[in-house]
C-alpha atoms as a PDB file:
ATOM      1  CA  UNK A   1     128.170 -10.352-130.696  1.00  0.00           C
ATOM      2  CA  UNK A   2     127.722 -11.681-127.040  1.00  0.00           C
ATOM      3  CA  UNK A   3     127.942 -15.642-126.170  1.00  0.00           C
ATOM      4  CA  UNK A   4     124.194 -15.453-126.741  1.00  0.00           C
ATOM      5  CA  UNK A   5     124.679 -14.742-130.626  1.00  0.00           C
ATOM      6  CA  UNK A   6     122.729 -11.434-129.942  1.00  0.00           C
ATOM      7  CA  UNK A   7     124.578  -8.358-131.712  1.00  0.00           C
ATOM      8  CA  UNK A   8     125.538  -5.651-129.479  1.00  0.00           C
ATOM      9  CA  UNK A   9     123.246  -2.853-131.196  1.00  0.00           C
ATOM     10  CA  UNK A  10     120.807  -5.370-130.474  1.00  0.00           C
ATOM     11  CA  UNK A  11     121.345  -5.324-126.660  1.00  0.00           C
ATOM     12  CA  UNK A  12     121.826  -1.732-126.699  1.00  0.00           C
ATOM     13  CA  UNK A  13     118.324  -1.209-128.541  1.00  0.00           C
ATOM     14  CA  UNK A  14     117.113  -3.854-125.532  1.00  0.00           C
ATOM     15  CA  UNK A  15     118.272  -1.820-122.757  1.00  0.00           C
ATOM     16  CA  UNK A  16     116.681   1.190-122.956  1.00  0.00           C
ATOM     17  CA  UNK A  17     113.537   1.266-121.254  1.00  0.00           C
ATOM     18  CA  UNK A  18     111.513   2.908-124.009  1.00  0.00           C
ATOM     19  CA  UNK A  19     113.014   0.453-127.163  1.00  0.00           C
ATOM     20  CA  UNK A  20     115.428   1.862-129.545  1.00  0.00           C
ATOM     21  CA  UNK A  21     113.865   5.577-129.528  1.00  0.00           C
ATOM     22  CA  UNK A  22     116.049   7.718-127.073  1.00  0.00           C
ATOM     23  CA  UNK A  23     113.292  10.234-126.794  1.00  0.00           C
ATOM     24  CA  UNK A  24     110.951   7.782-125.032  1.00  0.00           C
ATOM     25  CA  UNK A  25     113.376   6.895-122.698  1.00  0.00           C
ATOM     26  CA  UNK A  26     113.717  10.348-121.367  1.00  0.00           C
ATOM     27  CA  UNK A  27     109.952  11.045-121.483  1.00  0.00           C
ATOM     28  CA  UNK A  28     109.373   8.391-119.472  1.00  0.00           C
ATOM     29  CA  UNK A  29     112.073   9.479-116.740  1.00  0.00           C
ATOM     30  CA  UNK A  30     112.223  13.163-117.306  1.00  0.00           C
ATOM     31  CA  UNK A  31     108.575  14.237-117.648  1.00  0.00           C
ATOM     32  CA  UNK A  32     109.550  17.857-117.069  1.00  0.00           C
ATOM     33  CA  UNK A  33     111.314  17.707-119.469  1.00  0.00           C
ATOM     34  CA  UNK A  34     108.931  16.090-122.253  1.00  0.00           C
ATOM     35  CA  UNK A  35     106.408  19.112-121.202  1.00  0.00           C
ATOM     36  CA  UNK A  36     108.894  21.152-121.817  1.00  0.00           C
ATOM     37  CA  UNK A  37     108.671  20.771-125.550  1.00  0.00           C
ATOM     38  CA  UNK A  38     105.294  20.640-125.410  1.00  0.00           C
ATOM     39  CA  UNK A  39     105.478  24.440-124.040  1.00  0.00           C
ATOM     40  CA  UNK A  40     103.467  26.678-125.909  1.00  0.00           C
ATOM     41  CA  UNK A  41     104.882  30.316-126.431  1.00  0.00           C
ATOM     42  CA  UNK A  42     104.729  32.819-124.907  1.00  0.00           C
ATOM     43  CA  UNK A  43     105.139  35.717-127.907  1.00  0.00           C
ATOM     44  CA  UNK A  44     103.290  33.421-130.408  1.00  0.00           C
ATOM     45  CA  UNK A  45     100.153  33.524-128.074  1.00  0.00           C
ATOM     46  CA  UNK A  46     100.518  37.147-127.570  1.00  0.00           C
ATOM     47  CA  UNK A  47     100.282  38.068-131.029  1.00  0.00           C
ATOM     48  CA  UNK A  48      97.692  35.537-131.351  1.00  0.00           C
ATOM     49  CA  UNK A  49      95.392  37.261-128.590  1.00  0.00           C
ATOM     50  CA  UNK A  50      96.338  40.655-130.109  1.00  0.00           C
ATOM     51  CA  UNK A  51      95.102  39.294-134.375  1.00  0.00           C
ATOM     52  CA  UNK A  52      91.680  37.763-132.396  1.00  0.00           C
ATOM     53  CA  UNK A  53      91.288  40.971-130.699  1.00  0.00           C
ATOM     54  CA  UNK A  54      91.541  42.472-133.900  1.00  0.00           C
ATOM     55  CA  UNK A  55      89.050  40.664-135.488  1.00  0.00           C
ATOM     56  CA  UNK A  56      86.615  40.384-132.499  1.00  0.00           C
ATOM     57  CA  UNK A  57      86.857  44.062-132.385  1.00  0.00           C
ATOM     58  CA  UNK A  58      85.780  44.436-136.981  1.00  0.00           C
ATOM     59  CA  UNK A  59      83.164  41.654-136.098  1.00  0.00           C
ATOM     60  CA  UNK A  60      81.621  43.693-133.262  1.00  0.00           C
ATOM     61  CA  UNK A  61      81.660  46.963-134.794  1.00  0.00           C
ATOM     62  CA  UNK A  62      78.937  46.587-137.272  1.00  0.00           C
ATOM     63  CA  UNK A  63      76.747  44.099-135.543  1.00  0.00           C
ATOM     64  CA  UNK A  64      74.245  46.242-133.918  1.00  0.00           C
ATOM     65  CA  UNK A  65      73.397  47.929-137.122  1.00  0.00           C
ATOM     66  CA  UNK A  66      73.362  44.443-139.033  1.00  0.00           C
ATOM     67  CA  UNK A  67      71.122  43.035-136.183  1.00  0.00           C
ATOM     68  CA  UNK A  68      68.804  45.799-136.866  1.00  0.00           C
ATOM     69  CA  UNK A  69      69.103  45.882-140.492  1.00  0.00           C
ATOM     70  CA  UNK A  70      68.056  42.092-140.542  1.00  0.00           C
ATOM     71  CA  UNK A  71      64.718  43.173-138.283  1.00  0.00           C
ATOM     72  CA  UNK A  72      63.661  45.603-140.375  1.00  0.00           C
ATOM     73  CA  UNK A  73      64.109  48.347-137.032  1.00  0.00           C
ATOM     74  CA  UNK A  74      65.074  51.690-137.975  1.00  0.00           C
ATOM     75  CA  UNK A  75      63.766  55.462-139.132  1.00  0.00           C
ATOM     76  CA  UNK A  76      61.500  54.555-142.425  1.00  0.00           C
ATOM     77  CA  UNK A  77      61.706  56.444-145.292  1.00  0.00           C
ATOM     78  CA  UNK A  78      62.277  56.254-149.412  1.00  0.00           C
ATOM     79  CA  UNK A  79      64.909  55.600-151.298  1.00  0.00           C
ATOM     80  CA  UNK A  80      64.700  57.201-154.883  1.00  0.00           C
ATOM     81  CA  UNK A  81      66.848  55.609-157.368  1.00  0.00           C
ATOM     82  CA  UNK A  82      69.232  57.407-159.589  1.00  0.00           C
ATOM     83  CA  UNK A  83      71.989  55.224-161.069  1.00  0.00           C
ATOM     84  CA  UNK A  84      73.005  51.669-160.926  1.00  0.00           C
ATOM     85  CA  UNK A  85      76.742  50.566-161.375  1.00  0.00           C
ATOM     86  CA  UNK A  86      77.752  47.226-161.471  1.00  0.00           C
ATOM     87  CA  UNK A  87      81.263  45.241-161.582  1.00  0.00           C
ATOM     88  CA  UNK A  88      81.632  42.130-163.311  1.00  0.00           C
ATOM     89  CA  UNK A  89      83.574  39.333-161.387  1.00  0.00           C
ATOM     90  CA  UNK A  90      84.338  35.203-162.587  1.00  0.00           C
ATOM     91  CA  UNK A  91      80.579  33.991-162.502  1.00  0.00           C
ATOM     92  CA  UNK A  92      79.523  37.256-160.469  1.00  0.00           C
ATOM     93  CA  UNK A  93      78.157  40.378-160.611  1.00  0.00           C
ATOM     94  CA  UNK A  94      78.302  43.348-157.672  1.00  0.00           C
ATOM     95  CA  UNK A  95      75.892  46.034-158.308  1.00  0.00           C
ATOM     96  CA  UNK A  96      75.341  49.743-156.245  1.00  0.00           C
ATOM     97  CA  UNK A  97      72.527  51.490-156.463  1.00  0.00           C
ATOM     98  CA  UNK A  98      72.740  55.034-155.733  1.00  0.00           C
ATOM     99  CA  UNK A  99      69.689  57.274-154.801  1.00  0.00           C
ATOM    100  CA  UNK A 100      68.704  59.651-152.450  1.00  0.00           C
ATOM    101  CA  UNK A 101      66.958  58.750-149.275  1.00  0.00           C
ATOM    102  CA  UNK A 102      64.078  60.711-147.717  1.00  0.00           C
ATOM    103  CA  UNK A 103      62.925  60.051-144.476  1.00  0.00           C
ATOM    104  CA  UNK A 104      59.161  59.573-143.419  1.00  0.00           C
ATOM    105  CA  UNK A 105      59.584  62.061-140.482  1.00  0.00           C
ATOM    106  CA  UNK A 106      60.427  64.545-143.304  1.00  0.00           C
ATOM    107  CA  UNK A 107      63.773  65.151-142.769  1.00  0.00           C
ATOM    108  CA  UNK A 108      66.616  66.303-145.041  1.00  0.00           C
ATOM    109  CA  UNK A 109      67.218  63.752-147.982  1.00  0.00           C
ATOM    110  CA  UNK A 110      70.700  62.708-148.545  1.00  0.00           C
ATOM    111  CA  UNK A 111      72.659  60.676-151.272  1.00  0.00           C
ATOM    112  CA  UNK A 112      72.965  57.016-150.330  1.00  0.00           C
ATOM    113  CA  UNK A 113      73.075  53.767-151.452  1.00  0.00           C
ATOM    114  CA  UNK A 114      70.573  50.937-150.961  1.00  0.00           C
ATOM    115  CA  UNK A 115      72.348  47.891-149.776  1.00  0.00           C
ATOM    116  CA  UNK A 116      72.064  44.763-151.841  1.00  0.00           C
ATOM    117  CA  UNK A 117      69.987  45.689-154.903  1.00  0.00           C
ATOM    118  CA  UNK A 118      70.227  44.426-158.051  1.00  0.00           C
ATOM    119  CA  UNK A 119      69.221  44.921-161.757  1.00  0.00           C
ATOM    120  CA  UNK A 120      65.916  44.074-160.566  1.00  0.00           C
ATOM    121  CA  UNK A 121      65.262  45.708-157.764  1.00  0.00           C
ATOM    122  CA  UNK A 122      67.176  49.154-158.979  1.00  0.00           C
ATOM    123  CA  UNK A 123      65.470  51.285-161.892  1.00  0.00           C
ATOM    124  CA  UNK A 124      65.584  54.801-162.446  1.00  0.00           C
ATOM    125  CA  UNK A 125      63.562  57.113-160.761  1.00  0.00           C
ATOM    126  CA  UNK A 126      61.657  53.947-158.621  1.00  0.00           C
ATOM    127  CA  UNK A 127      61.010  54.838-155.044  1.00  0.00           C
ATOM    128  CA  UNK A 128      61.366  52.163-152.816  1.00  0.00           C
ATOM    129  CA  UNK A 129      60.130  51.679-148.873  1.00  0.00           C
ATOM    130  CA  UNK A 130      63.764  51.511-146.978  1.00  0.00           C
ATOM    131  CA  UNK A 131      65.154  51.788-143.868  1.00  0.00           C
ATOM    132  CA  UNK A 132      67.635  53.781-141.922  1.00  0.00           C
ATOM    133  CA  UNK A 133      69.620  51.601-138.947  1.00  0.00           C
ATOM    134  CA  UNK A 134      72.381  54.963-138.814  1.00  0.00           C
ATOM    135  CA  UNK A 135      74.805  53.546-141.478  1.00  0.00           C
ATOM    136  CA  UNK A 136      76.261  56.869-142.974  1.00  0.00           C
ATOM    137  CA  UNK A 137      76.149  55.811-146.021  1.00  0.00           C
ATOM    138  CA  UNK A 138      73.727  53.099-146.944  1.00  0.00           C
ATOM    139  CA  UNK A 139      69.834  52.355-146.216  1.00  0.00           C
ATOM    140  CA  UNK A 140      68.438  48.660-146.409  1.00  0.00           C
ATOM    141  CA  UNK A 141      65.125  47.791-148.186  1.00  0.00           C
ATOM    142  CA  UNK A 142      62.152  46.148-146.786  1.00  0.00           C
ATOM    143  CA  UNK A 143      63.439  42.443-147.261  1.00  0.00           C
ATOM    144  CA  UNK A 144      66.379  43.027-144.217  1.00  0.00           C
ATOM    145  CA  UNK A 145      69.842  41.842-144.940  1.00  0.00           C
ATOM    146  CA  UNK A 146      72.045  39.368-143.855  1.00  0.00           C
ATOM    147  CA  UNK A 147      74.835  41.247-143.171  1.00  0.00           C
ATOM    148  CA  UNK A 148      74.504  39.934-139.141  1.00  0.00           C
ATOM    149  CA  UNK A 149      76.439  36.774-140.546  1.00  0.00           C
ATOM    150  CA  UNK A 150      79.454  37.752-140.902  1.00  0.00           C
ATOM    151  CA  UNK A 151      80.093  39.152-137.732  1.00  0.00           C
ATOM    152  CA  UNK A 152      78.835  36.391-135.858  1.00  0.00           C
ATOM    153  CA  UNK A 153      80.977  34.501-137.881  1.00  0.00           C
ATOM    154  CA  UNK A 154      83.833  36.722-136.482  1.00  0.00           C
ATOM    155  CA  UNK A 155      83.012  37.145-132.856  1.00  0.00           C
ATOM    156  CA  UNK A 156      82.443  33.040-132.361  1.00  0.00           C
ATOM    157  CA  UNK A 157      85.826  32.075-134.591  1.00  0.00           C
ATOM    158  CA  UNK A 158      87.381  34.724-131.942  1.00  0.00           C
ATOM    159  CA  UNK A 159      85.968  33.370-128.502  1.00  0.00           C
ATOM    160  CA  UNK A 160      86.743  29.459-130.643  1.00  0.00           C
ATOM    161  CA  UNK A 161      90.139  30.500-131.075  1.00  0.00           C
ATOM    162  CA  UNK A 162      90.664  31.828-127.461  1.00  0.00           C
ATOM    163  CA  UNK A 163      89.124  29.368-125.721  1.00  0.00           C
ATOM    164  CA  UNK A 164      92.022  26.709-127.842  1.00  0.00           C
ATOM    165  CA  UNK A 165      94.577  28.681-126.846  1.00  0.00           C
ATOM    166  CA  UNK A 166      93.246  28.887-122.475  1.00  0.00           C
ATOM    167  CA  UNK A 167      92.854  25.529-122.831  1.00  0.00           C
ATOM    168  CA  UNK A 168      96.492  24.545-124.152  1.00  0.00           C
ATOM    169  CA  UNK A 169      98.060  26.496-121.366  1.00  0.00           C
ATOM    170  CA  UNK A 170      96.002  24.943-118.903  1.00  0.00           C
ATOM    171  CA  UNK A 171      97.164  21.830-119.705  1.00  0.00           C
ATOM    172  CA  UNK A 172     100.879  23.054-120.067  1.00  0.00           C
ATOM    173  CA  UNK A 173     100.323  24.140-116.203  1.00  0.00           C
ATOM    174  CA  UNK A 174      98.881  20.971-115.299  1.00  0.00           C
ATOM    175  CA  UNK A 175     101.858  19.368-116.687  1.00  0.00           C
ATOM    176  CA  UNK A 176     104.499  21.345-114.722  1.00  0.00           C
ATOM    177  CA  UNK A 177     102.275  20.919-111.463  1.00  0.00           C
ATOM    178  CA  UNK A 178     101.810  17.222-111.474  1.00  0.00           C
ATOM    179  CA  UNK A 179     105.744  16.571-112.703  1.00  0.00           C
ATOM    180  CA  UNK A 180     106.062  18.947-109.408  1.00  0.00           C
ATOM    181  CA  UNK A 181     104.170  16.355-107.669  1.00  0.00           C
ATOM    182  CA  UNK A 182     105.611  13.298-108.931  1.00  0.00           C
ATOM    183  CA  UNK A 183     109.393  14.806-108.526  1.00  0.00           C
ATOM    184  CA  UNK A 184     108.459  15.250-104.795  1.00  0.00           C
ATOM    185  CA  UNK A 185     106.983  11.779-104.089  1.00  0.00           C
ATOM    186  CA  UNK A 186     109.669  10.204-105.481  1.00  0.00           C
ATOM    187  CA  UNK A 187     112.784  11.560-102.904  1.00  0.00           C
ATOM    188  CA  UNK A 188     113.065   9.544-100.329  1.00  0.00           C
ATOM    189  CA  UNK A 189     111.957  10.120 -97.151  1.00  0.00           C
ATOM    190  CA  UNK A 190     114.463  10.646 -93.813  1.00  0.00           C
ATOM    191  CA  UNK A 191     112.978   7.625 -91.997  1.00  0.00           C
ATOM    192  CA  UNK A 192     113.629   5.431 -95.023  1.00  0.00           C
ATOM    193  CA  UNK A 193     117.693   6.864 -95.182  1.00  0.00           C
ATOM    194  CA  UNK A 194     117.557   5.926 -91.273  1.00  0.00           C
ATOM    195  CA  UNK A 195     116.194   2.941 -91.902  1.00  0.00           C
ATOM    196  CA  UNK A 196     118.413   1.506 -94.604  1.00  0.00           C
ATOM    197  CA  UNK A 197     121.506   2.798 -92.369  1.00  0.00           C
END
């Protein structure tokens, strides 16, 4: 305790520049060195760029077809029903409904499935109007299908997550060029040495 009555871990706390916390203190006079933990890295934004290229490259692989799907554009033809299978989930049910598809344009029919029919929509020997958009496996009926969302979904979470991750380094950049600046402006210059001399 000092003549003052102030305790010495008192003063101490007083005399750094940023209060108590040592970490402001050397923000404030090391700024390089504050950005510095701030750096993002390097190998965790690699494999970053290389799981959204990834998934930008699943979301984009399909969306043509789903684009055209959800227009209705494709080779018509008729789907002929044959069996419907269906797996029970908690509080839903995924059904397939297998058939044969013929083309209008009289082409070879082949075994396919119609994409999202139901109990409903998928009896037995029915021929329903459907569409071909060049899935291998699968035709879509008249109503379209929303299968487009997904993939959008995809591709703009992908270009979201990108653009984050540009815009983090650009600011870690910034950093290191304006500490640059302010380290430079700070040394004196050699008229000022001359002049205190």
């Amino acid at each position: 305790m000092d003549g003052n009555g102030v305790g010495h871990a008192a003063n101490s706390g007083l005399a750094r520049p940023g209060g108590t916390d040592p970490h402001v203190a050397d923000a404030a006079a090391f700024p390089g060195k504050a950005d510095a933990r701030r750096r993002p890295s390097p190998a965790f934004s690699l494999v970053l760029l290389l799981l959204i290229a990834g998934v930008a490259y699943v979301g984009s692989a399909g969306l043509d077809q789903s684009l055209r799907a959800a227009r209705g554009e494709g080779a018509p033809g008729v789907f002929t029903v044959s069996a419907l299978s269906c797996v029970h989930h908690p509080g839903h049910e995924s059904c397939t409904c297998h058939g044969r598809y013929t083309p209008d344009s009289g082409g070879e029919a082949r075994g396919v499935y119609l994409h999202a029919a139901g109990r409903d929509t998928c009896r037995e020997g029915e021929e329903i109007p459907a569409v071909d958009v060049g899935a291998a496996n699968r035709v879509y009926g008249p109503d379209g299908s929303r299968e487009w969302i997904l993939p959008s979904v995809l591709l703009v979470g992908s270009a979201a997550a990108v653009s984050g991750m540009t815009v983090r380094w650009v600011r870690h950049v910034r950093g290191i060029m304006r500490a640059g600046r302010s380290s430079q402006g700070a040394r004196p210059r050699p008229s000022d040495t001359q002049d205190a001399r």
